[in-house]
PDB file of N, CA and C in Angstrom:
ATOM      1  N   UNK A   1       0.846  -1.189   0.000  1.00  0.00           N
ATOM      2  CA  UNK A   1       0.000   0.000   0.000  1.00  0.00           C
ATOM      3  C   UNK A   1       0.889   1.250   0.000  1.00  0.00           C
ATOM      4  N   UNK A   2       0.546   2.370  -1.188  1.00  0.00           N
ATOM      5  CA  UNK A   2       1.272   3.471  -1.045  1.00  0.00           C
ATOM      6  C   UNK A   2       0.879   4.221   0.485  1.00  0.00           C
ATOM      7  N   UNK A   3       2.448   4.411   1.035  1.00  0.00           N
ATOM      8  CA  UNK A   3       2.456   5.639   2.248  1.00  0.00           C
ATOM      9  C   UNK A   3       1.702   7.185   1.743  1.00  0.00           C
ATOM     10  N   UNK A   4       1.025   7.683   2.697  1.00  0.00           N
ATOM     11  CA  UNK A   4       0.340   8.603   2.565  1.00  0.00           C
ATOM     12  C   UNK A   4       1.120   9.955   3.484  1.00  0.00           C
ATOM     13  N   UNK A   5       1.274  10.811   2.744  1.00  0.00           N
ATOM     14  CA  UNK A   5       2.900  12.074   3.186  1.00  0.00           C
ATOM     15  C   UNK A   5       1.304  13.657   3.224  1.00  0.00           C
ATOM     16  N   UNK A   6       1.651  14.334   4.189  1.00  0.00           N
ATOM     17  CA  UNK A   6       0.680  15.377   4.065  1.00  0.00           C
ATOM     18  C   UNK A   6       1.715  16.530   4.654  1.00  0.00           C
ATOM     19  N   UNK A   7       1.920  17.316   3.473  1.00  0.00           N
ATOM     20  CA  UNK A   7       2.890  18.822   3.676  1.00  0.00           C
ATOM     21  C   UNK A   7       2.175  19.978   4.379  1.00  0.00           C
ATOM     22  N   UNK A   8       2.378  20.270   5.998  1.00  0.00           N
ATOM     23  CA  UNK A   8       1.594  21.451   6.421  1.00  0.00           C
ATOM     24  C   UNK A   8       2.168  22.396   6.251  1.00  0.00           C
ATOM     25  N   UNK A   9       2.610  23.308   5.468  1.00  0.00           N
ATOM     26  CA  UNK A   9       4.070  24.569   4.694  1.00  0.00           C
ATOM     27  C   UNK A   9       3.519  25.733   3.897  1.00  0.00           C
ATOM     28  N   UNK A  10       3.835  26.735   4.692  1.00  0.00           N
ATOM     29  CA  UNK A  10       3.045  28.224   3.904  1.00  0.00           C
ATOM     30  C   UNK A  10       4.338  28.707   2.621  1.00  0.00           C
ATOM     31  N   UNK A  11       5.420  27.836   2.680  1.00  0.00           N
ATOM     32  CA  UNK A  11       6.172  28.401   1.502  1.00  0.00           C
ATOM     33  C   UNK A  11       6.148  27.562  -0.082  1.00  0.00           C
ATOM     34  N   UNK A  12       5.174  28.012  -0.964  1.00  0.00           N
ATOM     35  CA  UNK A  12       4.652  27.472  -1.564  1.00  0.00           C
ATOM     36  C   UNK A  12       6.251  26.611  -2.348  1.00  0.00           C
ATOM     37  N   UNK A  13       7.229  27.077  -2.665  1.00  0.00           N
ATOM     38  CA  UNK A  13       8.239  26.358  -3.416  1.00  0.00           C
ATOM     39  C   UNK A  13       8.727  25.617  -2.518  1.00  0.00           C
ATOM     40  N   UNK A  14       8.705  25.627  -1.524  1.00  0.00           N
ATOM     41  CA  UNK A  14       9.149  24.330  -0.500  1.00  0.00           C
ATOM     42  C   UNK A  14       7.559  23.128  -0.320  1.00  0.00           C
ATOM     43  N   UNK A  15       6.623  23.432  -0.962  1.00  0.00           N
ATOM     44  CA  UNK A  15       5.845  22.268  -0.837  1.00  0.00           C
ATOM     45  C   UNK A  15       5.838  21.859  -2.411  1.00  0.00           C
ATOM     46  N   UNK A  16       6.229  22.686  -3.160  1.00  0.00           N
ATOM     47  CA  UNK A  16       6.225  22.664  -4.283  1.00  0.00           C
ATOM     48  C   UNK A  16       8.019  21.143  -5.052  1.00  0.00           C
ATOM     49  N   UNK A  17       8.216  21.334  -4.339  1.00  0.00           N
ATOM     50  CA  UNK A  17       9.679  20.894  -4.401  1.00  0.00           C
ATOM     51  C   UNK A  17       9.524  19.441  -3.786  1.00  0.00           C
ATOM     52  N   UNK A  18       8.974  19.841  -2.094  1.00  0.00           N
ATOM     53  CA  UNK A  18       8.866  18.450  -1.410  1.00  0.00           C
ATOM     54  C   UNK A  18       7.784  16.906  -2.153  1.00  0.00           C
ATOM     55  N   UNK A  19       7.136  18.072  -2.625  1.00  0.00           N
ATOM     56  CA  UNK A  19       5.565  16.977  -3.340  1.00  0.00           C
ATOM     57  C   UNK A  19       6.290  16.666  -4.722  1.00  0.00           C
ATOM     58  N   UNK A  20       7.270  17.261  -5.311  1.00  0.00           N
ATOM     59  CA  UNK A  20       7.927  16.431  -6.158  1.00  0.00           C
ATOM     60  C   UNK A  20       8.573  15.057  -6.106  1.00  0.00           C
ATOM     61  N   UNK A  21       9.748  15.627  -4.943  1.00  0.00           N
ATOM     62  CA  UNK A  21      10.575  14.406  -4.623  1.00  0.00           C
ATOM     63  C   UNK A  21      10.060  13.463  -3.866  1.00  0.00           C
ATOM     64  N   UNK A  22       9.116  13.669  -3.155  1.00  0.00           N
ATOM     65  CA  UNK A  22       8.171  12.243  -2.286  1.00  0.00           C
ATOM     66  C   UNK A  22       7.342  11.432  -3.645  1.00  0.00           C
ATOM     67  N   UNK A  23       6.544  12.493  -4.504  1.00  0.00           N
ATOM     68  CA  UNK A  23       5.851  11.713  -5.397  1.00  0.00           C
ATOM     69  C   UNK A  23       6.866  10.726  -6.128  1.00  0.00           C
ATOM     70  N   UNK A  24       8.300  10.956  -6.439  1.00  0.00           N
ATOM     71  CA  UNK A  24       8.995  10.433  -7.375  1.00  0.00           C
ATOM     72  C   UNK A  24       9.715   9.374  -6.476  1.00  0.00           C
ATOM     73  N   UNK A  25       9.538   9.226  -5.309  1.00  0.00           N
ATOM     74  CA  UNK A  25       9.723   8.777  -4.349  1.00  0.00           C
ATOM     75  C   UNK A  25       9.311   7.103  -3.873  1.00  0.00           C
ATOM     76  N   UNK A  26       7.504   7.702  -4.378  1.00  0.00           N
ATOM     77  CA  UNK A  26       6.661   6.852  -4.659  1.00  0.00           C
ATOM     78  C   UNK A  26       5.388   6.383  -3.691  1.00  0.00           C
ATOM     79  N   UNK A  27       5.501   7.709  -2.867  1.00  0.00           N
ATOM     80  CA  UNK A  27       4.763   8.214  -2.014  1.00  0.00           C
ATOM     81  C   UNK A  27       3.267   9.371  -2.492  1.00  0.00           C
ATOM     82  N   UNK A  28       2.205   9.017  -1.931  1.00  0.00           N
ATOM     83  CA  UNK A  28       1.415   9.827  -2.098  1.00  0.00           C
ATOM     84  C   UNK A  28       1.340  11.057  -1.365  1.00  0.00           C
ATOM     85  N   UNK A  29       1.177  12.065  -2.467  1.00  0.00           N
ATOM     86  CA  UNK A  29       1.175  13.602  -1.494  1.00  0.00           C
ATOM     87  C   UNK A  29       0.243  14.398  -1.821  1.00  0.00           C
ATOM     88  N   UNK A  30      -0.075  15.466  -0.217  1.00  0.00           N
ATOM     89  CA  UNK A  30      -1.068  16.277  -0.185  1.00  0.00           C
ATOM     90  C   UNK A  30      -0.179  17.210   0.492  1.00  0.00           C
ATOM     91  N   UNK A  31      -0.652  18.258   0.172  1.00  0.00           N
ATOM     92  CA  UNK A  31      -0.358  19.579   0.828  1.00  0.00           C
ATOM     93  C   UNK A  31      -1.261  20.555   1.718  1.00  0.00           C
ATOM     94  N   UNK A  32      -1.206  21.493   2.634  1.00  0.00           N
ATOM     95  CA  UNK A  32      -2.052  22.367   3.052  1.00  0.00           C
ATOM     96  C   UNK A  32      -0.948  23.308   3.730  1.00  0.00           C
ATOM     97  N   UNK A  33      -1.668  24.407   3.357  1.00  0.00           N
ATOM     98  CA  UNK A  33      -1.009  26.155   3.771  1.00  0.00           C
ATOM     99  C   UNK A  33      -0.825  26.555   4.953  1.00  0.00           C
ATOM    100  N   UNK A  34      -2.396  26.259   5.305  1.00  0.00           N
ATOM    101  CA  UNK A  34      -3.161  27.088   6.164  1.00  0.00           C
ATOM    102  C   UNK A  34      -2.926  26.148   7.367  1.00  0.00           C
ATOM    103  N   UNK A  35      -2.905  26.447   8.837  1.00  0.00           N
ATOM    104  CA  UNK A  35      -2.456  25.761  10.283  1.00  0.00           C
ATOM    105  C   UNK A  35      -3.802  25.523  10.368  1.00  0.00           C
ATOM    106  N   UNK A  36      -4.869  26.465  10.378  1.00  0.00           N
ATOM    107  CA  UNK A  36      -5.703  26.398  10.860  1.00  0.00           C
ATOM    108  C   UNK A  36      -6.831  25.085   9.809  1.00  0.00           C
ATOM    109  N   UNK A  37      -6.280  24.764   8.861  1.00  0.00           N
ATOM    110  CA  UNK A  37      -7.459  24.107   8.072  1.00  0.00           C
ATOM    111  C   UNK A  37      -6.108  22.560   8.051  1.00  0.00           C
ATOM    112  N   UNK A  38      -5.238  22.698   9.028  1.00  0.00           N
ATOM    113  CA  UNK A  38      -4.784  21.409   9.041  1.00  0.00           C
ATOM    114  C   UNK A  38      -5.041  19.906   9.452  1.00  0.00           C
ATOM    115  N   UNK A  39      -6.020  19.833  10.584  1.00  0.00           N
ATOM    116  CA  UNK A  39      -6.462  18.765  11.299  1.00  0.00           C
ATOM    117  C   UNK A  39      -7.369  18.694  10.378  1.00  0.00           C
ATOM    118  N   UNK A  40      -8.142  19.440   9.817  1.00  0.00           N
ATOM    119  CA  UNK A  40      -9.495  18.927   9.029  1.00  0.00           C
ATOM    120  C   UNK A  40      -8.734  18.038   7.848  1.00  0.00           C
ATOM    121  N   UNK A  41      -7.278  18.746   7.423  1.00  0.00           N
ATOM    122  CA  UNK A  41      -6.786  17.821   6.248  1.00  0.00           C
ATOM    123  C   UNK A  41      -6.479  16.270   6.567  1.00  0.00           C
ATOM    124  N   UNK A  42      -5.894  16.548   8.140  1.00  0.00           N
ATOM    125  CA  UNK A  42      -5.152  15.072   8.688  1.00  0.00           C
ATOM    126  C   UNK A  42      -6.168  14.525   8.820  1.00  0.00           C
ATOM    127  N   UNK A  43      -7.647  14.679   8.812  1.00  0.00           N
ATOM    128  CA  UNK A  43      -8.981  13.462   8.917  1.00  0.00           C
ATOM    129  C   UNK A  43      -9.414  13.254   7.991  1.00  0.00           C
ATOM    130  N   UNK A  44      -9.357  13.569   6.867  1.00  0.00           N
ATOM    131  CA  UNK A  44      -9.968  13.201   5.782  1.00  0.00           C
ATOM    132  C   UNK A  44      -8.831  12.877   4.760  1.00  0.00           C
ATOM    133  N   UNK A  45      -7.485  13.023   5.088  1.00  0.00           N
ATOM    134  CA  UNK A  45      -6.833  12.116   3.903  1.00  0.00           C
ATOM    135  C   UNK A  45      -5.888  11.241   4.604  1.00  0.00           C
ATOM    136  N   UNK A  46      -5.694  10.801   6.152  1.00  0.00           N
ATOM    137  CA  UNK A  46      -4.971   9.835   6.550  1.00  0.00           C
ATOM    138  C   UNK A  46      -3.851  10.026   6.655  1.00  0.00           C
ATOM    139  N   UNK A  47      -3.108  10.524   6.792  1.00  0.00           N
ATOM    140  CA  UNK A  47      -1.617  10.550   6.004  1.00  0.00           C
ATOM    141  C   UNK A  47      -1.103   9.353   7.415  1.00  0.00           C
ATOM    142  N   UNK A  48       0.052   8.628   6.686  1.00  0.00           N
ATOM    143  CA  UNK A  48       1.005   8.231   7.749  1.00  0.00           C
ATOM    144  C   UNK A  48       2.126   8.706   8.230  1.00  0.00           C
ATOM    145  N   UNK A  49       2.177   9.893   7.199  1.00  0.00           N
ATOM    146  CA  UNK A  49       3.296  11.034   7.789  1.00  0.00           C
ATOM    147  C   UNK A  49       2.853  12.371   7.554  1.00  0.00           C
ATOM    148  N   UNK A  50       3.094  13.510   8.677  1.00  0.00           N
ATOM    149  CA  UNK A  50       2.709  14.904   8.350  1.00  0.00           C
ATOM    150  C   UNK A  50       4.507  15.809   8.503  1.00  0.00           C
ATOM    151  N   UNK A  51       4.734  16.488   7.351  1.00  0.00           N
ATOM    152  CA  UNK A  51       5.379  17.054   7.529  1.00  0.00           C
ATOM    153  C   UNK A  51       5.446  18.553   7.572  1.00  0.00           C
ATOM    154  N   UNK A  52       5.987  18.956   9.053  1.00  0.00           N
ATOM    155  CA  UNK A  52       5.101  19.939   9.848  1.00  0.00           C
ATOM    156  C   UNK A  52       5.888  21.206   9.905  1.00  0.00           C
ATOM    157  N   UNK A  53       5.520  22.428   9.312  1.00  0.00           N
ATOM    158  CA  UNK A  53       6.471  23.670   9.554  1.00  0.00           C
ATOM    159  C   UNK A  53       5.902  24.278  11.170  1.00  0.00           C
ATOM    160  N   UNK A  54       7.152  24.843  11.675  1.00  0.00           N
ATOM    161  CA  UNK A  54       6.452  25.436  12.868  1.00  0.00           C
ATOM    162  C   UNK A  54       6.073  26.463  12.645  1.00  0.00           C
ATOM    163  N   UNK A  55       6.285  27.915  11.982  1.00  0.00           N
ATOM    164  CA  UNK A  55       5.330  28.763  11.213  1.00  0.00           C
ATOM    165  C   UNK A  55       4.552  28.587  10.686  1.00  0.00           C
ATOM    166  N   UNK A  56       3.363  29.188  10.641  1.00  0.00           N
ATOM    167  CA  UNK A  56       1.997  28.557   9.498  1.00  0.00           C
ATOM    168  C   UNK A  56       1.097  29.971  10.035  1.00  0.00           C
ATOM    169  N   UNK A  57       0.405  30.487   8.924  1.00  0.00           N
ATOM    170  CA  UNK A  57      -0.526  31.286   9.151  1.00  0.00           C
ATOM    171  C   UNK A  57      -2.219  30.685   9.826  1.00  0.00           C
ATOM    172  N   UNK A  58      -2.489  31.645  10.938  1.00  0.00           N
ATOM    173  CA  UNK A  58      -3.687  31.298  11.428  1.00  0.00           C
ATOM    174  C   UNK A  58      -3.556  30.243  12.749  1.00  0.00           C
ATOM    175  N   UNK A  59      -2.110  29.014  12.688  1.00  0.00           N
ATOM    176  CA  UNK A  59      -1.942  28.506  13.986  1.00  0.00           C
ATOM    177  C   UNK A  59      -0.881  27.690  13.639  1.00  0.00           C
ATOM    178  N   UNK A  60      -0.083  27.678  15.081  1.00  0.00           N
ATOM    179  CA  UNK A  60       1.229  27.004  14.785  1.00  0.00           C
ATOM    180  C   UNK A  60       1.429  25.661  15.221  1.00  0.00           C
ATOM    181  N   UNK A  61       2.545  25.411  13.977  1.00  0.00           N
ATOM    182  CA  UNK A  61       2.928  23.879  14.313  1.00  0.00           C
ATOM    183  C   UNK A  61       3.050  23.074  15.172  1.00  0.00           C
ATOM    184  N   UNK A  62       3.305  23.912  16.503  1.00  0.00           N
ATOM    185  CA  UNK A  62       3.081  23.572  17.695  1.00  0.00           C
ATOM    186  C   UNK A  62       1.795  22.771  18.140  1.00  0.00           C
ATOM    187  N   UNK A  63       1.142  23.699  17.811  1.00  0.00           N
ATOM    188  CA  UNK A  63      -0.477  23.529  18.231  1.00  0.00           C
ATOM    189  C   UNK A  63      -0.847  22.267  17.320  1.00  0.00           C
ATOM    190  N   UNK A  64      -0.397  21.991  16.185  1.00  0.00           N
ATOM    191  CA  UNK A  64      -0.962  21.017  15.122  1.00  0.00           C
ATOM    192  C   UNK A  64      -0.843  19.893  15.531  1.00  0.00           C
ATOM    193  N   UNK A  65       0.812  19.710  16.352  1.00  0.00           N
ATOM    194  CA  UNK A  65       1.738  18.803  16.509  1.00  0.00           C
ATOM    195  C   UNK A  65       0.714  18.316  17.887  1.00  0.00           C
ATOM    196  N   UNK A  66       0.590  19.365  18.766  1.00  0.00           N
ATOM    197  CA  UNK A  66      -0.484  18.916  20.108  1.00  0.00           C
ATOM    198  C   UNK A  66      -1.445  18.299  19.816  1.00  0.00           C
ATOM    199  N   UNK A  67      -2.257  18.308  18.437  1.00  0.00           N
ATOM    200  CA  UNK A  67      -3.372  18.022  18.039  1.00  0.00           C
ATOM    201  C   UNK A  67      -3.114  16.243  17.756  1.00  0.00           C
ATOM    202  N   UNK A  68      -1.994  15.999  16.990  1.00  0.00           N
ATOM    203  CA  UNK A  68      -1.778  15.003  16.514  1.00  0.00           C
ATOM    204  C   UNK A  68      -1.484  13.990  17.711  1.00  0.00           C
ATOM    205  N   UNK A  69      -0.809  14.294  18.463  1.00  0.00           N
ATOM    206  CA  UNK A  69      -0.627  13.255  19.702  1.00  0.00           C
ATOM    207  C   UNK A  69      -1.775  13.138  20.344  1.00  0.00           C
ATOM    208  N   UNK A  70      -2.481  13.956  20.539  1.00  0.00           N
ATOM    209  CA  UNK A  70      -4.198  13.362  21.037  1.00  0.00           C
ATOM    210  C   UNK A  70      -4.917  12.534  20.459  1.00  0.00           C
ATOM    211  N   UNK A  71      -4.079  12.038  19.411  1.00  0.00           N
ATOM    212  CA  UNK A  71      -5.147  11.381  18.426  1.00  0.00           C
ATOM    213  C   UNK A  71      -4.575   9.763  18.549  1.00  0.00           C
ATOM    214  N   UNK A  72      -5.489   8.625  18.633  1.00  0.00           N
ATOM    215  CA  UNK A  72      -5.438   7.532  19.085  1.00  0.00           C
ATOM    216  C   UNK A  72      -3.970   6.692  18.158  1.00  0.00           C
ATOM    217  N   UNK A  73      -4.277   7.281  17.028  1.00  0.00           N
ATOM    218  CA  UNK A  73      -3.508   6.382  15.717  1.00  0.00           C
ATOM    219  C   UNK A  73      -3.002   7.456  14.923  1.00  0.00           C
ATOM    220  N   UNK A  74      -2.577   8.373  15.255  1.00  0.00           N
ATOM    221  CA  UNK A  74      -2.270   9.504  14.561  1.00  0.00           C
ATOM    222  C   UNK A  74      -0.747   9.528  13.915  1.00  0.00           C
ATOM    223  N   UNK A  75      -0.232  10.266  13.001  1.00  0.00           N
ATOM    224  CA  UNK A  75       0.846   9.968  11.866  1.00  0.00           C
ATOM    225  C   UNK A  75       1.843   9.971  12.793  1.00  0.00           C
ATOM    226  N   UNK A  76       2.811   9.816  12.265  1.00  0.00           N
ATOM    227  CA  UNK A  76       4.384  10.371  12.218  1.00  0.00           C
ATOM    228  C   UNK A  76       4.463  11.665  12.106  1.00  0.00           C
ATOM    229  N   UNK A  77       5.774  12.632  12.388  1.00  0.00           N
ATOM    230  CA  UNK A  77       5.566  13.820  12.157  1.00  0.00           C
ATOM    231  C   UNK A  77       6.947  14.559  12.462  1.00  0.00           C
ATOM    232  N   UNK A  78       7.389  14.844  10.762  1.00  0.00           N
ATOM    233  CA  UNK A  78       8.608  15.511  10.870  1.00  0.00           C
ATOM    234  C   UNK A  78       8.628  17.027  10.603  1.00  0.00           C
ATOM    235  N   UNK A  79       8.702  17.369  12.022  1.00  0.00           N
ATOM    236  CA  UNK A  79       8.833  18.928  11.933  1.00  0.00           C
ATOM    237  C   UNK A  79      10.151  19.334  11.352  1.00  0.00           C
ATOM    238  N   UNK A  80       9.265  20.178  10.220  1.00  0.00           N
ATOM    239  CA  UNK A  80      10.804  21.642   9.513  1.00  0.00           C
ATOM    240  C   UNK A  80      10.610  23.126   9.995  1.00  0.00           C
ATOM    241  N   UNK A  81      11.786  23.391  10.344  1.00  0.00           N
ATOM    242  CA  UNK A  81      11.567  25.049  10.658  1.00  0.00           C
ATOM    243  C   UNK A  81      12.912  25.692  10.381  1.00  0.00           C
ATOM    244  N   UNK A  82      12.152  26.771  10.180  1.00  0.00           N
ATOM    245  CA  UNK A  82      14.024  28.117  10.037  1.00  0.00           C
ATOM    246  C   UNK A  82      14.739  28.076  11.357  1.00  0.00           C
ATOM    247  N   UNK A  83      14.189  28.006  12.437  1.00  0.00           N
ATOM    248  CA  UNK A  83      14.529  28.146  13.667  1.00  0.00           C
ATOM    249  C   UNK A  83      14.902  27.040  14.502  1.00  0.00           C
ATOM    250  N   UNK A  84      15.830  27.342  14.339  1.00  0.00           N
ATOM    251  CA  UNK A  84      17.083  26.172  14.971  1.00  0.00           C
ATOM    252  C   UNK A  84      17.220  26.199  16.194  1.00  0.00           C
ATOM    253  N   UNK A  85      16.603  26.786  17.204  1.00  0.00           N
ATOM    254  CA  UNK A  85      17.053  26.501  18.471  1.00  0.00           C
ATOM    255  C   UNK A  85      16.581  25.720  19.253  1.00  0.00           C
ATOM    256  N   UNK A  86      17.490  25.534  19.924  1.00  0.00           N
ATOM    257  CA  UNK A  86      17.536  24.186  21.268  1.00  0.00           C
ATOM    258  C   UNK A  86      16.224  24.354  21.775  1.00  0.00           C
ATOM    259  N   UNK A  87      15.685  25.553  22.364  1.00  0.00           N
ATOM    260  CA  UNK A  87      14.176  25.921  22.623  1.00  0.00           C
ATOM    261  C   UNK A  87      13.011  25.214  21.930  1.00  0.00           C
ATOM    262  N   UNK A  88      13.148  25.537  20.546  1.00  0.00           N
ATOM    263  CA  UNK A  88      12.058  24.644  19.305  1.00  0.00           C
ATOM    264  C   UNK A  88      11.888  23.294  19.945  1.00  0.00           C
ATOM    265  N   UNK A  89      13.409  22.884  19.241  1.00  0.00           N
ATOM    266  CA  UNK A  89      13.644  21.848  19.513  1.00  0.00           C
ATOM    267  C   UNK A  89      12.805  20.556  20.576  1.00  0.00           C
ATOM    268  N   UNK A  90      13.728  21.457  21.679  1.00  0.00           N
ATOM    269  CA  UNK A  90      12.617  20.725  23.345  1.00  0.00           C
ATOM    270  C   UNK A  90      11.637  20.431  23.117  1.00  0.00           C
ATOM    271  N   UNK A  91      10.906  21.744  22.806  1.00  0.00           N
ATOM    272  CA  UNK A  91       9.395  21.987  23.027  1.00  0.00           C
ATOM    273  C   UNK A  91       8.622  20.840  22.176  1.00  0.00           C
ATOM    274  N   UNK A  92       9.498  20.742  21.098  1.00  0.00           N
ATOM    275  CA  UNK A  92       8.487  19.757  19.888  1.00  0.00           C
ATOM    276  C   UNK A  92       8.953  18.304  20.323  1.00  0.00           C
ATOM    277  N   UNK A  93       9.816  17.829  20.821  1.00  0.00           N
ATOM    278  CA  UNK A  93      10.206  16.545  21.150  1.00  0.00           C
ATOM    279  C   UNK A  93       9.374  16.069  22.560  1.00  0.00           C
ATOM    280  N   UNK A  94       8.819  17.247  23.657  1.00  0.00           N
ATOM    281  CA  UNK A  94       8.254  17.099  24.657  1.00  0.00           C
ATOM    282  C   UNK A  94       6.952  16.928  24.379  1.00  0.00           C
ATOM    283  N   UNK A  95       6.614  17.669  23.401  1.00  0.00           N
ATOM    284  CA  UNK A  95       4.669  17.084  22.443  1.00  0.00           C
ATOM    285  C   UNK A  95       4.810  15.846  21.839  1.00  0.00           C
ATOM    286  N   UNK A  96       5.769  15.777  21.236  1.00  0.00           N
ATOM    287  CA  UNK A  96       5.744  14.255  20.545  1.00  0.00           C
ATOM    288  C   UNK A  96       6.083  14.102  19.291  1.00  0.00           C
ATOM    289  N   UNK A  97       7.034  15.047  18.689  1.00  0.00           N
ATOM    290  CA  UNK A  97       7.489  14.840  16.949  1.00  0.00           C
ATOM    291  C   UNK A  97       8.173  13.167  17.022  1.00  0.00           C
ATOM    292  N   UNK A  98       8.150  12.833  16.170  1.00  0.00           N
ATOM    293  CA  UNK A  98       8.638  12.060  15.467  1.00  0.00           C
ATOM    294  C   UNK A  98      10.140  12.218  15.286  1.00  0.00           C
ATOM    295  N   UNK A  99      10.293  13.268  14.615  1.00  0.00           N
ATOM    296  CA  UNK A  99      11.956  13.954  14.109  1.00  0.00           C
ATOM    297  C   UNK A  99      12.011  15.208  13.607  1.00  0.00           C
ATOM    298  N   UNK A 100      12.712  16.233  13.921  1.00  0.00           N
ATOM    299  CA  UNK A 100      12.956  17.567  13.616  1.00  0.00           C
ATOM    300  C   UNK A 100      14.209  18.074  12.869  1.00  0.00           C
ATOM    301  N   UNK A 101      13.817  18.649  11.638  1.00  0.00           N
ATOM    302  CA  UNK A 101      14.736  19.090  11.007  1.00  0.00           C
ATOM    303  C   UNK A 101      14.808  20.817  10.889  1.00  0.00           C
ATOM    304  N   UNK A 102      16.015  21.022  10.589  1.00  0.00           N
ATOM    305  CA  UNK A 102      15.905  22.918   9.936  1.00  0.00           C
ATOM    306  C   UNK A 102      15.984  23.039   8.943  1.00  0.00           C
ATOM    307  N   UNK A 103      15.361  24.055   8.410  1.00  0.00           N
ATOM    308  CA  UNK A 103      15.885  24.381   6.821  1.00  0.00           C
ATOM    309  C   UNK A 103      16.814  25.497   6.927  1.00  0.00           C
ATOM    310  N   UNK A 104      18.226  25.334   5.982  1.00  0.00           N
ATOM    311  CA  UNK A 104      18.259  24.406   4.674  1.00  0.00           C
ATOM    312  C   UNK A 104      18.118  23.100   4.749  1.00  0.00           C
ATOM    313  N   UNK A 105      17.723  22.258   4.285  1.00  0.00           N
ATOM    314  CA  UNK A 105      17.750  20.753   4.205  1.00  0.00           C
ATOM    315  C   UNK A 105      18.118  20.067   2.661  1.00  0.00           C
ATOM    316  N   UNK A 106      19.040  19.164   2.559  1.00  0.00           N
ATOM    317  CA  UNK A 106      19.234  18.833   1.071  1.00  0.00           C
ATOM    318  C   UNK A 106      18.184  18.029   0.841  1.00  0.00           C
ATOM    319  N   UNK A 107      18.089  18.005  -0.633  1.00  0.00           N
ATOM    320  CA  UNK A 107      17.019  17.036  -0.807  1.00  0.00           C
ATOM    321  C   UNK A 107      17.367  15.400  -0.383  1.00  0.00           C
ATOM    322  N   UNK A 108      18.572  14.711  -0.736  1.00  0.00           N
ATOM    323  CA  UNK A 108      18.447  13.408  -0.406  1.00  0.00           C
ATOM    324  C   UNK A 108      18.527  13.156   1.174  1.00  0.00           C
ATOM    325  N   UNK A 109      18.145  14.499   2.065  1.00  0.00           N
ATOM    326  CA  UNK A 109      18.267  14.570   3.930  1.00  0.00           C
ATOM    327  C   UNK A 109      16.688  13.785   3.827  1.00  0.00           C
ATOM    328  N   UNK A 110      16.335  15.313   3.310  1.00  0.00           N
ATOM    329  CA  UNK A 110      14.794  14.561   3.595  1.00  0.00           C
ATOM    330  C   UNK A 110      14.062  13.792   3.188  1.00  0.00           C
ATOM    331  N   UNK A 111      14.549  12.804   1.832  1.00  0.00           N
ATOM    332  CA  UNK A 111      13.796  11.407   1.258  1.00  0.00           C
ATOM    333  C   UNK A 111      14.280  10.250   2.486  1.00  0.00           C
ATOM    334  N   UNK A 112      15.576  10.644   2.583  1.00  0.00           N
ATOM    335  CA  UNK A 112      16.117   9.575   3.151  1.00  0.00           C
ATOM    336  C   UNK A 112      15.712   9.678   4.505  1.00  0.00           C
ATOM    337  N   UNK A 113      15.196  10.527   5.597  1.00  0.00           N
ATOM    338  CA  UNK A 113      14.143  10.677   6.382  1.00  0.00           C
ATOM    339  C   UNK A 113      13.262  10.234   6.594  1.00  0.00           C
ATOM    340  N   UNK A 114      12.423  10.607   5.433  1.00  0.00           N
ATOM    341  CA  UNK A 114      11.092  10.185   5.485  1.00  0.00           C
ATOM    342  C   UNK A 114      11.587   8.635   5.076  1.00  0.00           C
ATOM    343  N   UNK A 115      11.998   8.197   4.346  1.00  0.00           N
ATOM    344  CA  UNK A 115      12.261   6.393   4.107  1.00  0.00           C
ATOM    345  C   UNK A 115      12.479   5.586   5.543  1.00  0.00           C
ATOM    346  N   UNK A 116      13.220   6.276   6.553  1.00  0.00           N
ATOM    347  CA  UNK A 116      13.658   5.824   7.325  1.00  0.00           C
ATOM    348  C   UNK A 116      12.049   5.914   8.719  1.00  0.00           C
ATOM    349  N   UNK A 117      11.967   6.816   8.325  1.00  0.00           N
ATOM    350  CA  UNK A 117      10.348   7.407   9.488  1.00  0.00           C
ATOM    351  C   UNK A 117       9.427   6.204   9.030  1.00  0.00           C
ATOM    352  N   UNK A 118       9.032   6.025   7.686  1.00  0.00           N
ATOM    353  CA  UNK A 118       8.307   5.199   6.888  1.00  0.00           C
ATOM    354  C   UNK A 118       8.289   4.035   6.469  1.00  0.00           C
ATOM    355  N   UNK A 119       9.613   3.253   7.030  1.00  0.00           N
ATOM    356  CA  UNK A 119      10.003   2.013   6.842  1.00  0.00           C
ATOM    357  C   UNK A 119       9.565   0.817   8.059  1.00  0.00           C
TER     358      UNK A 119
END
C-alpha cells in the first residue's frame, strides 16, 4: 500500500519541491497552507506522515503537533523550521514529533528521512 505524506508549509516552493521528490519517491502527497485548516486535512486524507512547519498562518505547528498526539492512531511527524534553536527543539520533542529538522535541508536529507520514518 502506497504511504500517505501530508505537507503542512506556507512556503509554496518548498511544498512545491517536497511533493515532487516524495511523489517520485513513490509516495502519495497532499499539501495544506493554512495551520488552521490542518487537522481537518489530517482526517480526511490519513496521512502516515505529516510534515510539519512550525510557522503557518492562522496557527502554529506547535499547536498542530499537540493536536496530533491526542489522536489515538495519529501519523508520524517531521517537523521543519528556520529556527534552529535548542528551545524549538525541546518543546516539539516534549509534544511528541517524530523527528525535527531545519531548513536548509538537502534534498536526499529529507527522502532519506522520510524512508527511514516510513520504513
Amino acid at each position: 500500500m502506497t504511504k500517505r505524506i501530508l505537507i503542512v508549509e506556507d512556503e509554496p516552493n518548498i511544498i512545491e519541491s517536497l511533493s515532487f521528490l516524495l511523489d517520485r519517491a513513490g509516495y502519495l502527497v497532499e499539501s495544506e497552507q493554512d495551520g488552521a485548516e490542518a487537522m481537518a486535512r489530517i482526517d480526511t486524507f490519513q496521512p502516515d506522515l505529516v510534515i510539519l512547519d512550525v510557522m503557518l498562518p492562522n496557527r502554529s505547528g506547535f499547536d498542530i503537533l499537540r493536536d496530533i498526539d491526542g489522536l489515538d492512531t495519529g501519523p508520524k511527524v517531521l517537523m521543519l523550521t528556520a529556527k534552529g534553536q535548542a528551545r524549538d527543539r525541546q518543546t516539539a520533542e516534549e509534544i511528541g514529533v517524530t523527528r525535527f529538522m531545519t531548513k536548509p535541508f538537502s534534498n536526499s536529507e529529507i527522502v532519506l528521512a522520510v524512508q527511514e520514518m516510513l520504513s
